[in-house]
N, C-alpha and C. Protein backbone atom coordinates (compact mmCIF):
# COMPACT_ATOMS: atom_id res chain seq x y z
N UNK A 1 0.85 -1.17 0.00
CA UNK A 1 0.00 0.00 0.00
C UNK A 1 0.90 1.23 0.00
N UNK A 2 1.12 2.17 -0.91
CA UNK A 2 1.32 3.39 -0.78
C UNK A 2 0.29 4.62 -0.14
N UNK A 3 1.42 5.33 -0.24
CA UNK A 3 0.30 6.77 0.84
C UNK A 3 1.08 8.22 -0.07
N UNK A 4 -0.24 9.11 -0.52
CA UNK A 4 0.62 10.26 -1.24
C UNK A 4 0.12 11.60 -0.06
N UNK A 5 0.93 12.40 0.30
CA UNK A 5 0.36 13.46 0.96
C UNK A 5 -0.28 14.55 0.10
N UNK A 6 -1.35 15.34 0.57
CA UNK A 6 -2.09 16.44 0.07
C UNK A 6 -1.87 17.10 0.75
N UNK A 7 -1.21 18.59 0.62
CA UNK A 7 -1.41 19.37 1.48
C UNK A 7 -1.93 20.82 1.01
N UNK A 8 -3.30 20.60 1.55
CA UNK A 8 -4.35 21.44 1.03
C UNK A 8 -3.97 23.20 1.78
N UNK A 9 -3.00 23.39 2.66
CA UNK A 9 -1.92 24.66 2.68
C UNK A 9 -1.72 25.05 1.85
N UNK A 10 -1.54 24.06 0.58
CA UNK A 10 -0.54 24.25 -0.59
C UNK A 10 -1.51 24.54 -2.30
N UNK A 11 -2.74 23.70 -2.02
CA UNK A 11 -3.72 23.60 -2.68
C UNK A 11 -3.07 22.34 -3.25
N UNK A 12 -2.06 21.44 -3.09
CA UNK A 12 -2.05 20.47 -4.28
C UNK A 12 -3.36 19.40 -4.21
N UNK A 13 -4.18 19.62 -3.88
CA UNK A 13 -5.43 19.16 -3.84
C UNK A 13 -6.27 19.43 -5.41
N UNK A 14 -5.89 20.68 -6.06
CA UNK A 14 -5.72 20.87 -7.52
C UNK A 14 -5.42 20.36 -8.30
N UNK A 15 -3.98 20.13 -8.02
CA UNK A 15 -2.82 19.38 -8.76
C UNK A 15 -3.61 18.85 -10.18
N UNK A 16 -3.06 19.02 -11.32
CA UNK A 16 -3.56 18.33 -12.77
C UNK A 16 -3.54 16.69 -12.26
N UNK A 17 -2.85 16.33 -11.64
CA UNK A 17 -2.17 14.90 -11.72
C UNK A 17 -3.60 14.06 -10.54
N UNK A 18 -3.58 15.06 -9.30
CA UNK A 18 -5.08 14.70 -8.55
C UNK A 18 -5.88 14.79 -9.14
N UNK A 19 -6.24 16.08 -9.50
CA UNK A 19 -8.06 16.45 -10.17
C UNK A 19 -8.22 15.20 -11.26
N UNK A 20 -7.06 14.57 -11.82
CA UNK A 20 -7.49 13.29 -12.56
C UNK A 20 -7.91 12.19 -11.82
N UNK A 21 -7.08 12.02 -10.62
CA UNK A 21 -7.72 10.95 -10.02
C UNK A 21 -8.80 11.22 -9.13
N UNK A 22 -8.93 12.82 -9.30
CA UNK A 22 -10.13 12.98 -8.28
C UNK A 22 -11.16 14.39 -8.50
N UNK A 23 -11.73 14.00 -9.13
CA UNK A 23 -12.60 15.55 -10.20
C UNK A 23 -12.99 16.24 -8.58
N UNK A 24 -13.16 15.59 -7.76
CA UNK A 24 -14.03 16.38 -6.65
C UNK A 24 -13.23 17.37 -5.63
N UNK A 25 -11.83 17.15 -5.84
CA UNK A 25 -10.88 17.84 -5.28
C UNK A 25 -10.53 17.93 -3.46
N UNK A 26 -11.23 16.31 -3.28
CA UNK A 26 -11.50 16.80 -2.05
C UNK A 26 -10.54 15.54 -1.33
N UNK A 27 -10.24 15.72 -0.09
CA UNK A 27 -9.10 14.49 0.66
C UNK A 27 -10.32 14.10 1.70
N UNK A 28 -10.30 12.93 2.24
CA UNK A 28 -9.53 12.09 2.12
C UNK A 28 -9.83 11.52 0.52
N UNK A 29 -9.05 10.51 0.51
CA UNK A 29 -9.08 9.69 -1.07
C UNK A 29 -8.73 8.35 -1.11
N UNK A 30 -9.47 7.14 -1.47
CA UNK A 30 -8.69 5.70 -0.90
C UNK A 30 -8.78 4.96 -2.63
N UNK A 31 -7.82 4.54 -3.15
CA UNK A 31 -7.74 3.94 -4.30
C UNK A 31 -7.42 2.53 -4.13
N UNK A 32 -8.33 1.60 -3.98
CA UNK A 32 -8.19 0.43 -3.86
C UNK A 32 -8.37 -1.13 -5.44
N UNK A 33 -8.06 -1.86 -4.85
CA UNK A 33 -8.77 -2.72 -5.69
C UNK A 33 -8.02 -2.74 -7.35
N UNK A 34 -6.75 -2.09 -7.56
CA UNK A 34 -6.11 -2.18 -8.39
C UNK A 34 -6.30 -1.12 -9.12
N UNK A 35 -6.78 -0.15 -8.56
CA UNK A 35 -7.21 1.55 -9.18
C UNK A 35 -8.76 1.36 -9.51
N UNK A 36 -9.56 0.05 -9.57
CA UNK A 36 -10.83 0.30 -9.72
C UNK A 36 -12.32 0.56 -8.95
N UNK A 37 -11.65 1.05 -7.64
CA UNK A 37 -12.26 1.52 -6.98
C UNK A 37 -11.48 2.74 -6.61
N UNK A 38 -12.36 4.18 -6.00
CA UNK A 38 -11.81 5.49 -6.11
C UNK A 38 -13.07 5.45 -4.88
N UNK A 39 -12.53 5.75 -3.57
CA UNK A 39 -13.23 6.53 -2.23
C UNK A 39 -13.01 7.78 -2.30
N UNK A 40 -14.23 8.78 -1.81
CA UNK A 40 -13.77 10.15 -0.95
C UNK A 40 -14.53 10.55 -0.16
N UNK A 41 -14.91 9.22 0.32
CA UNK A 41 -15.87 10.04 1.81
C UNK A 41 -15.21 9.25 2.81
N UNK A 42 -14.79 9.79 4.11
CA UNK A 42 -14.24 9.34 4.99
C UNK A 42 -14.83 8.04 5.30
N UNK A 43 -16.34 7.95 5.69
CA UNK A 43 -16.99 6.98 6.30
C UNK A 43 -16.85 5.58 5.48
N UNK A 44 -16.96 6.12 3.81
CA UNK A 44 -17.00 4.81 3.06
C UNK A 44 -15.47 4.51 3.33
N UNK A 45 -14.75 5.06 3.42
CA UNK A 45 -13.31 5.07 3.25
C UNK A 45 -13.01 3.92 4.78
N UNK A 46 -13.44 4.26 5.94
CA UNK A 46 -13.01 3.09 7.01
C UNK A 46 -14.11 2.10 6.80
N UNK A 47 -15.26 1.93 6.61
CA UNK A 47 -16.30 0.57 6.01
C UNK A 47 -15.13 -0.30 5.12
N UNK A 48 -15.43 0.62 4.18
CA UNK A 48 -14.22 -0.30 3.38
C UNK A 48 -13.06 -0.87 4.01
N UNK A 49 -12.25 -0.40 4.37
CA UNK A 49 -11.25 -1.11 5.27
C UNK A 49 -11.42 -1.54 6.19
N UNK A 50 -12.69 -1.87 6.86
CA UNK A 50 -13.22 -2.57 8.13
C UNK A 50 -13.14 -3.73 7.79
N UNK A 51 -14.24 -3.89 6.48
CA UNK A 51 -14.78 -5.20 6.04
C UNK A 51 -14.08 -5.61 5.16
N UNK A 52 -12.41 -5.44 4.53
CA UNK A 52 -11.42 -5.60 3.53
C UNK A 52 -10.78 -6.57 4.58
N UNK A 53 -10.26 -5.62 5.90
CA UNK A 53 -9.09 -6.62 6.76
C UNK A 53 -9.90 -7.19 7.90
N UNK A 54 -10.35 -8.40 7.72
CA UNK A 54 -11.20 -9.44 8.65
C UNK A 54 -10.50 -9.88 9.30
N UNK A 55 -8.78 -10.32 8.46
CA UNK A 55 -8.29 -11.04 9.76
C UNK A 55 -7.28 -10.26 10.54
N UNK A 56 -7.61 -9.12 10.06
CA UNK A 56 -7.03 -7.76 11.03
C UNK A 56 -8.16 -6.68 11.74
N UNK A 57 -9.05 -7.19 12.69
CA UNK A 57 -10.02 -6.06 12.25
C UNK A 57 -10.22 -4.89 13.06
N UNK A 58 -10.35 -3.67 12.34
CA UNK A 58 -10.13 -2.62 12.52
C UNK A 58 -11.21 -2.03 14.17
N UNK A 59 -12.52 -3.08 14.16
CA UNK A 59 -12.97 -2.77 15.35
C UNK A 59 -12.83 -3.24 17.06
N UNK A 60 -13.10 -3.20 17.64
CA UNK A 60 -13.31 -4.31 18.55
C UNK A 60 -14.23 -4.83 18.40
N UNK A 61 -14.06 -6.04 19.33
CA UNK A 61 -15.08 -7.62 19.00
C UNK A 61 -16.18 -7.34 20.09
N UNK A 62 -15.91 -6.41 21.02
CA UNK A 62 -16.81 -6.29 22.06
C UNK A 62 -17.79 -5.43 21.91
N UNK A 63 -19.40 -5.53 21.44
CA UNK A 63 -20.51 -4.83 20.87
C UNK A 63 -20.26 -3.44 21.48
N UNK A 64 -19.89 -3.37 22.54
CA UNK A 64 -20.61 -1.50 22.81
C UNK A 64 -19.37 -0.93 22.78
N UNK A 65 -18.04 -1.56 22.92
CA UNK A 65 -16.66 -0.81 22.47
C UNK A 65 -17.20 -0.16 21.17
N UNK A 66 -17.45 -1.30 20.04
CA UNK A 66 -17.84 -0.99 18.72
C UNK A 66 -18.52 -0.30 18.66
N UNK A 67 -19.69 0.24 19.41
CA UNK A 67 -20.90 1.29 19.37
C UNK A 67 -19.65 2.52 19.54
N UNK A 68 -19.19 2.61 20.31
CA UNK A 68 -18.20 3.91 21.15
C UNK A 68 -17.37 3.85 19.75
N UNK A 69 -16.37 2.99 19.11
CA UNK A 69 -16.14 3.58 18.21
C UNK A 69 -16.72 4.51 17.27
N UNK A 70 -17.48 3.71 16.63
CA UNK A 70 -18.63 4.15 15.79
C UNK A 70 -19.16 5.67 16.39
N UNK A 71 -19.45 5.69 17.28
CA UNK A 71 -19.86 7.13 17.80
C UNK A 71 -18.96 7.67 17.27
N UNK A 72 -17.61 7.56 17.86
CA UNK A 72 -16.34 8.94 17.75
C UNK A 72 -15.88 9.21 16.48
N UNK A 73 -16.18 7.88 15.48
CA UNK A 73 -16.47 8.30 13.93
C UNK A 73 -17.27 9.16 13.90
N UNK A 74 -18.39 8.82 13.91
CA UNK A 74 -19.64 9.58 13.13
C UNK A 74 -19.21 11.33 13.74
N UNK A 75 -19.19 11.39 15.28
CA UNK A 75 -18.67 12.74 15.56
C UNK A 75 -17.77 13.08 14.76
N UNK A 76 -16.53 12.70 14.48
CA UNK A 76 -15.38 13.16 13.44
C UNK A 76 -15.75 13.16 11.64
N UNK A 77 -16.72 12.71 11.73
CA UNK A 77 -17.27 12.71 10.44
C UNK A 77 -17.87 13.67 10.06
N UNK A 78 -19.52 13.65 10.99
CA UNK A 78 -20.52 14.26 10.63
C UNK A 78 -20.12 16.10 11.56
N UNK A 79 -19.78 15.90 12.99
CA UNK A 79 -20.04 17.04 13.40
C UNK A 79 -18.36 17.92 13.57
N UNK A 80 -17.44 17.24 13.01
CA UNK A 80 -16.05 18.09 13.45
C UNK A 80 -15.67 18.28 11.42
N UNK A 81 -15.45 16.77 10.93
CA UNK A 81 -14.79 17.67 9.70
C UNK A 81 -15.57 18.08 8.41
N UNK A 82 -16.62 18.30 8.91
CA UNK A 82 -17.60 19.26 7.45
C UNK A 82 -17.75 20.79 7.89
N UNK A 83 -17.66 20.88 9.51
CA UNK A 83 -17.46 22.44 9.98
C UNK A 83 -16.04 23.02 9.43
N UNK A 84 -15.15 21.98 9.97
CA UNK A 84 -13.71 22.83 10.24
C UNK A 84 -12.98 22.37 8.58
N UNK A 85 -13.49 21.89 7.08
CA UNK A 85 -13.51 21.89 6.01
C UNK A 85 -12.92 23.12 5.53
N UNK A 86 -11.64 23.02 4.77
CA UNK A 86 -10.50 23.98 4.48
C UNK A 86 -11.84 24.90 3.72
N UNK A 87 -12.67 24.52 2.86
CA UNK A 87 -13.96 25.21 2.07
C UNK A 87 -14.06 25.64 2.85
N UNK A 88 -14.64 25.82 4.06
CA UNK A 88 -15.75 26.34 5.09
C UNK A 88 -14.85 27.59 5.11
N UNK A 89 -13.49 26.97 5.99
CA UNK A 89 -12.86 28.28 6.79
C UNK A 89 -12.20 28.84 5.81
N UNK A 90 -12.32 28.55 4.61
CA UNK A 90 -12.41 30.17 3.31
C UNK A 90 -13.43 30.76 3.77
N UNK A 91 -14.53 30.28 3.72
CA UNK A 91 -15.66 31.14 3.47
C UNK A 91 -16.05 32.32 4.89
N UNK A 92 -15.61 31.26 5.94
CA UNK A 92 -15.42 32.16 7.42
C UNK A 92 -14.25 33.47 6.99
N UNK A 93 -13.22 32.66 6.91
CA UNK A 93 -12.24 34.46 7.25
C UNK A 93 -13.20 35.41 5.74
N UNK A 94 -13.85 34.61 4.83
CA UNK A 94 -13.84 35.80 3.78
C UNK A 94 -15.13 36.79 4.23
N UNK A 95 -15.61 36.77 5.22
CA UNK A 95 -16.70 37.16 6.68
C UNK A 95 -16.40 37.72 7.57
N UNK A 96 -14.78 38.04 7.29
CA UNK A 96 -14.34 38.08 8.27
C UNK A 96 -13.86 37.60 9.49
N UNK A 97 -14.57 36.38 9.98
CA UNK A 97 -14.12 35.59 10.61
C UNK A 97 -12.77 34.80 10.90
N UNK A 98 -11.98 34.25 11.75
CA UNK A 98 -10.68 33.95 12.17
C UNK A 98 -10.79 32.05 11.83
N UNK A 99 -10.43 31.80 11.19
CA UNK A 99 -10.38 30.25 10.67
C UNK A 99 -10.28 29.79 11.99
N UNK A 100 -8.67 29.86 12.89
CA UNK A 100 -8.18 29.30 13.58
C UNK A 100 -8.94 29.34 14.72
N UNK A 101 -9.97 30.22 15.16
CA UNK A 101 -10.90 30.53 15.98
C UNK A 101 -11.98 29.80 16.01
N UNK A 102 -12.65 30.05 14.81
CA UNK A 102 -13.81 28.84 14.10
C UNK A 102 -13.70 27.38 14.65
N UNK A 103 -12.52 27.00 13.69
CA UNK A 103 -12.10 25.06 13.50
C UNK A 103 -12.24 24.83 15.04
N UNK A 104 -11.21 25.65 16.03
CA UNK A 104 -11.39 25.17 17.38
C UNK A 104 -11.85 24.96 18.32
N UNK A 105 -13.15 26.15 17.94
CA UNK A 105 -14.40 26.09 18.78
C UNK A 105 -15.41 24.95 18.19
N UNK A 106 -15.41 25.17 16.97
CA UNK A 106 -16.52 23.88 16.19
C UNK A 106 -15.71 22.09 17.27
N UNK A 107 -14.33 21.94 16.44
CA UNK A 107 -13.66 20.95 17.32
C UNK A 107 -14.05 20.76 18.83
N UNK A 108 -13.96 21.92 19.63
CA UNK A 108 -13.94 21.16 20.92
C UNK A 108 -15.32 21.37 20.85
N UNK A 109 -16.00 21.88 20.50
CA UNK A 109 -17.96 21.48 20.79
C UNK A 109 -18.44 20.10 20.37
N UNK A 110 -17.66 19.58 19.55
CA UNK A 110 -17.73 18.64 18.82
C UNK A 110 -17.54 17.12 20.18
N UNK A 111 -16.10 17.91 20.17
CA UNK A 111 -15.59 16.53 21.12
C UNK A 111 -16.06 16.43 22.35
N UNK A 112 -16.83 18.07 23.25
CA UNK A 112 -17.34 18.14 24.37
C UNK A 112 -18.82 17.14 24.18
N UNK A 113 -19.23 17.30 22.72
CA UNK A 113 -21.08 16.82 22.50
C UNK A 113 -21.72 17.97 23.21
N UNK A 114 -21.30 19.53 22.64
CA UNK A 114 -21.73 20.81 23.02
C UNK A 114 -22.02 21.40 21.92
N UNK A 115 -23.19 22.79 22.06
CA UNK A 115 -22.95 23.32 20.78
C UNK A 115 -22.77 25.26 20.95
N UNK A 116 -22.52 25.56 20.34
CA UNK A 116 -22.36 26.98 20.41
C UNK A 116 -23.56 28.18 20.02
N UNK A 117 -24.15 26.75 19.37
CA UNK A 117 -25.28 27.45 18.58
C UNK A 117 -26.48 27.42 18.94
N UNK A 118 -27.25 28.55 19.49
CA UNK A 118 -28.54 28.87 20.01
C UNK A 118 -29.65 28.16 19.28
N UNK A 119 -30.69 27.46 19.30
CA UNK A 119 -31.26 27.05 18.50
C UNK A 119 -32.98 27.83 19.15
């Protein structure tokens, strides 16, 4: 298995050589299966490698460990990296807003299971 870095600092997330292997421009990215499979959603991205290495497996065997994983996914999925999304915190500082301010408050509300936001 190889591993290529993106470092979206840099934008090579652009790159002619990515945007081919990946029109959507977005990381993570899992190319499996001899190049004929192409991931870019995090979640499909560990499924897939859950149910690939059986006789390595990525969860625990003990049901509610596995629930607790699964939780701290879905939190890192659903409620930490679609806020703190290099997209997003363009769109924050271009608001004016402080990226580094944003990501960290979204993050620890995230990891507290808090929210900032008045509903």
């Amino acid at each position: 298995m190889s591993y290529k870095y993106i470092d979206l600092t840099r934008k090579t997330q652009h790159a002619p050589d990515y945007v081919a292997l990946n029109p959507s421009q977005v990381i993570p990215m899992l190319i499996a299966e001899n190049g004929t499979l192409k991931l870019t959603q995090s979640l499909a991205i560990l499924e897939y490698l859950k149910e690939k290495s059986r006789q390595k497996p990525l969860l625990p065997k003990d049901l509610n460990k596995r629930a607790i994983v699964r939780n701290l996914i879905v939190i890192s999925v659903l409620d930490l990296q679609s806020v703190t999304n290099l997209r997003i915190l363009i769109q924050v500082e271009k608001v004016g807003g402080s990226q580094t301010k944003w990501a960290k408050q979204y993050i620890q509300d995230g990891l507290d299971g808090t929210s900032t936001t008045s509903w």
